[in-house]
N, C-alpha and C. Protein backbone atom coordinates (compact mmCIF):
# COMPACT_ATOMS: atom_id res chain seq x y z
N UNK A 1 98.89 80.67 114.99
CA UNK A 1 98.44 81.86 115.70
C UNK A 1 98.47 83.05 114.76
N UNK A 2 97.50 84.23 114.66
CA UNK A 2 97.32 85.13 114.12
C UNK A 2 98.41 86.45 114.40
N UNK A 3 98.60 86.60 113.40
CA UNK A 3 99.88 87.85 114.06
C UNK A 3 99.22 89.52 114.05
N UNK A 4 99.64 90.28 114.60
CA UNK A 4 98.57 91.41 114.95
C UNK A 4 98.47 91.94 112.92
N UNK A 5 99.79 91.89 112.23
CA UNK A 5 99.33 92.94 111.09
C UNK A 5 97.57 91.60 110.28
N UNK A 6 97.86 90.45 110.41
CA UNK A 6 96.97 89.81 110.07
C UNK A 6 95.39 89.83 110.89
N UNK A 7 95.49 90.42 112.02
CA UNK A 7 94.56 90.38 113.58
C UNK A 7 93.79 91.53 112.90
N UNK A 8 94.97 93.14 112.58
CA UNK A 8 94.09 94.06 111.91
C UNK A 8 93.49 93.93 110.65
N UNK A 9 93.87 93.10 109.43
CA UNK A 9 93.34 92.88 108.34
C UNK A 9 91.84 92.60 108.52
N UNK A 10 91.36 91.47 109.61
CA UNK A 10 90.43 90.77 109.79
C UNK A 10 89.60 91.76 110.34
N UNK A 11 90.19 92.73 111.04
CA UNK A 11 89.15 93.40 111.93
C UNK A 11 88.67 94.53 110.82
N UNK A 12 89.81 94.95 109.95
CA UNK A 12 88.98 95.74 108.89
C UNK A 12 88.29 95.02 108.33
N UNK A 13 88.42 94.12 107.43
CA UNK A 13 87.55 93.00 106.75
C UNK A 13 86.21 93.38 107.17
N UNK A 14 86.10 92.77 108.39
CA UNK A 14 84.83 92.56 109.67
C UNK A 14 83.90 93.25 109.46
N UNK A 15 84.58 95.11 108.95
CA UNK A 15 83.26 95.99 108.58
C UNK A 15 82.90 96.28 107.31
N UNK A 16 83.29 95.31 106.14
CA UNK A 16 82.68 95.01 105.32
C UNK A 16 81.94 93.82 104.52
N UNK A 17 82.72 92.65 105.10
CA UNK A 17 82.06 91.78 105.21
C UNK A 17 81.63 90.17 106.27
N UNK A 18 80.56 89.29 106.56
CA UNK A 18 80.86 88.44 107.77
C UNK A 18 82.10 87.44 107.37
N UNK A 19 82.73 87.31 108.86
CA UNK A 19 83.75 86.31 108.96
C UNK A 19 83.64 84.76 109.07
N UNK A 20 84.29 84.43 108.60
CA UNK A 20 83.89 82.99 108.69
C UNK A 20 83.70 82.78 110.48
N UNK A 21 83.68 81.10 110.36
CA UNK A 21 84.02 80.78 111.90
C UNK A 21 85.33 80.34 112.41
N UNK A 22 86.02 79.97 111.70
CA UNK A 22 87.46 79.74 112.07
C UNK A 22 88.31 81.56 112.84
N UNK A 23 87.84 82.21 111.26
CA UNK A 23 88.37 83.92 111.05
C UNK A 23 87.84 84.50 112.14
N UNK A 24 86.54 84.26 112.86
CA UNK A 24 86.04 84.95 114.08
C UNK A 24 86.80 84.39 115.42
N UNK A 25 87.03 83.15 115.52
CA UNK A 25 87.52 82.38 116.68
C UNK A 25 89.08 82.60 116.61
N UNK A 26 89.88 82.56 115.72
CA UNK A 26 91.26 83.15 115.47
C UNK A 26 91.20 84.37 116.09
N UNK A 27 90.23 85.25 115.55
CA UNK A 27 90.59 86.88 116.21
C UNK A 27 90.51 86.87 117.43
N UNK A 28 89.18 86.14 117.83
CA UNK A 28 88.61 86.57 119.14
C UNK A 28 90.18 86.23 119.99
N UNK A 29 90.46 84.58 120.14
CA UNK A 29 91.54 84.36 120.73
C UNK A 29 93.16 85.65 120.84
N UNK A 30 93.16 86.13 119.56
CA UNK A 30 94.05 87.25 119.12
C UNK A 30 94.20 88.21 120.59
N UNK A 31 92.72 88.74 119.69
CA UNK A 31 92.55 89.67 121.31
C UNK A 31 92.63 89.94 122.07
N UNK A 32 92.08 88.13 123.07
CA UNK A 32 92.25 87.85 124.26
C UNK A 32 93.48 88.13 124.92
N UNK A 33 94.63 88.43 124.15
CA UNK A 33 95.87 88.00 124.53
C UNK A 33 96.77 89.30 123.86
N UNK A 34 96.14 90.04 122.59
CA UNK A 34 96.67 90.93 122.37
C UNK A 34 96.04 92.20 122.73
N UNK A 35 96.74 93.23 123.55
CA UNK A 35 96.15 94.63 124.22
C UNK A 35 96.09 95.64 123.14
N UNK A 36 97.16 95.41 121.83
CA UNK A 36 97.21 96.53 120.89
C UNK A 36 96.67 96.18 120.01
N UNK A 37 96.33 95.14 119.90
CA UNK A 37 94.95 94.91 118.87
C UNK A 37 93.49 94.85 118.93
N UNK A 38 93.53 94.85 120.50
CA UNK A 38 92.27 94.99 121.39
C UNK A 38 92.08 96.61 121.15
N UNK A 39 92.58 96.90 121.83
CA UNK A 39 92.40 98.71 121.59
C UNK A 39 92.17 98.90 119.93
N UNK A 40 92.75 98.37 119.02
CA UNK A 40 92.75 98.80 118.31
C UNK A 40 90.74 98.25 117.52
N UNK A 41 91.00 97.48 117.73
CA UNK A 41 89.13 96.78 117.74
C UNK A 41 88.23 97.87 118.05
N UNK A 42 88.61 98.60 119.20
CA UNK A 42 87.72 99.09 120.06
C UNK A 42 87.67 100.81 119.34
N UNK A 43 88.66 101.06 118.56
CA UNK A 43 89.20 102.18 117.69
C UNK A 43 88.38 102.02 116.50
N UNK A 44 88.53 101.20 116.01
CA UNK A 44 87.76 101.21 114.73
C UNK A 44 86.19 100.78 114.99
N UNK A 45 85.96 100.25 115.86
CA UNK A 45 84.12 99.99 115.99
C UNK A 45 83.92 101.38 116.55
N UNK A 46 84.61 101.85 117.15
CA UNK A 46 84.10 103.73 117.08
C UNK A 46 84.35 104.72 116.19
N UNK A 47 84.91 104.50 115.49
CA UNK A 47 85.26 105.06 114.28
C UNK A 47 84.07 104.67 113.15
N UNK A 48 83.98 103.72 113.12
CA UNK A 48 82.84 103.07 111.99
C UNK A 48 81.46 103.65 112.79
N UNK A 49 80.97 103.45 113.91
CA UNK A 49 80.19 103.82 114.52
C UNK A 49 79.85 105.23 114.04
N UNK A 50 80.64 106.55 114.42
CA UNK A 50 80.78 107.50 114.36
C UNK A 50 80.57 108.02 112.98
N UNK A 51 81.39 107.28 111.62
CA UNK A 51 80.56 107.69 110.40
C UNK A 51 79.81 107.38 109.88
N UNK A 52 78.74 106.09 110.76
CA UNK A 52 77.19 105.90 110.20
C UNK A 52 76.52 106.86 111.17
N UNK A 53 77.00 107.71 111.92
CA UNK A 53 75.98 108.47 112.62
C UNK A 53 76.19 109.64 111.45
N UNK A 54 77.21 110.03 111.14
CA UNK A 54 77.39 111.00 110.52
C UNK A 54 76.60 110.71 108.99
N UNK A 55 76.52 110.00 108.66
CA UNK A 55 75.94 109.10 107.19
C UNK A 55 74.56 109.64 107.49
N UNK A 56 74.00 108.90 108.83
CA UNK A 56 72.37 109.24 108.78
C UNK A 56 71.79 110.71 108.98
N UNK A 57 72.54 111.13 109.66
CA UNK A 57 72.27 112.63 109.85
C UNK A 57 72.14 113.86 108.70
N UNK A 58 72.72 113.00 107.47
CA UNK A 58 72.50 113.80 106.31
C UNK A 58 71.00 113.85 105.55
């Protein structure tokens, strides 16, 4: 089982490069089950979100 400091590695990873299929199905399960790594997913895809808006707008 994935432990959350390893859960966040992957999820940073994620926005630079694709995950395998094992590395995607590990997290996803992670998730399912972890709330502070869930939130935290949901933190950084808005965060990343937020500075390609800011990126294009230049």
């Amino acid at each position: 089982m994935l432990t959350c400091k390893d859960a966040s590695e992957l999820l940073s990873q994620a926005q630079d490069r694709p995950l395998g299929l094992r590395e995607r199905l590990v997290l996803k399960l992670h998730l399912l089950i972890c709330h502070g790594c869930s939130n935290f997913s949901r933190q950084l895809d808005l965060i990343c979100a937020t500075l390609r808006r800011i990126r294009d707008d230049d």
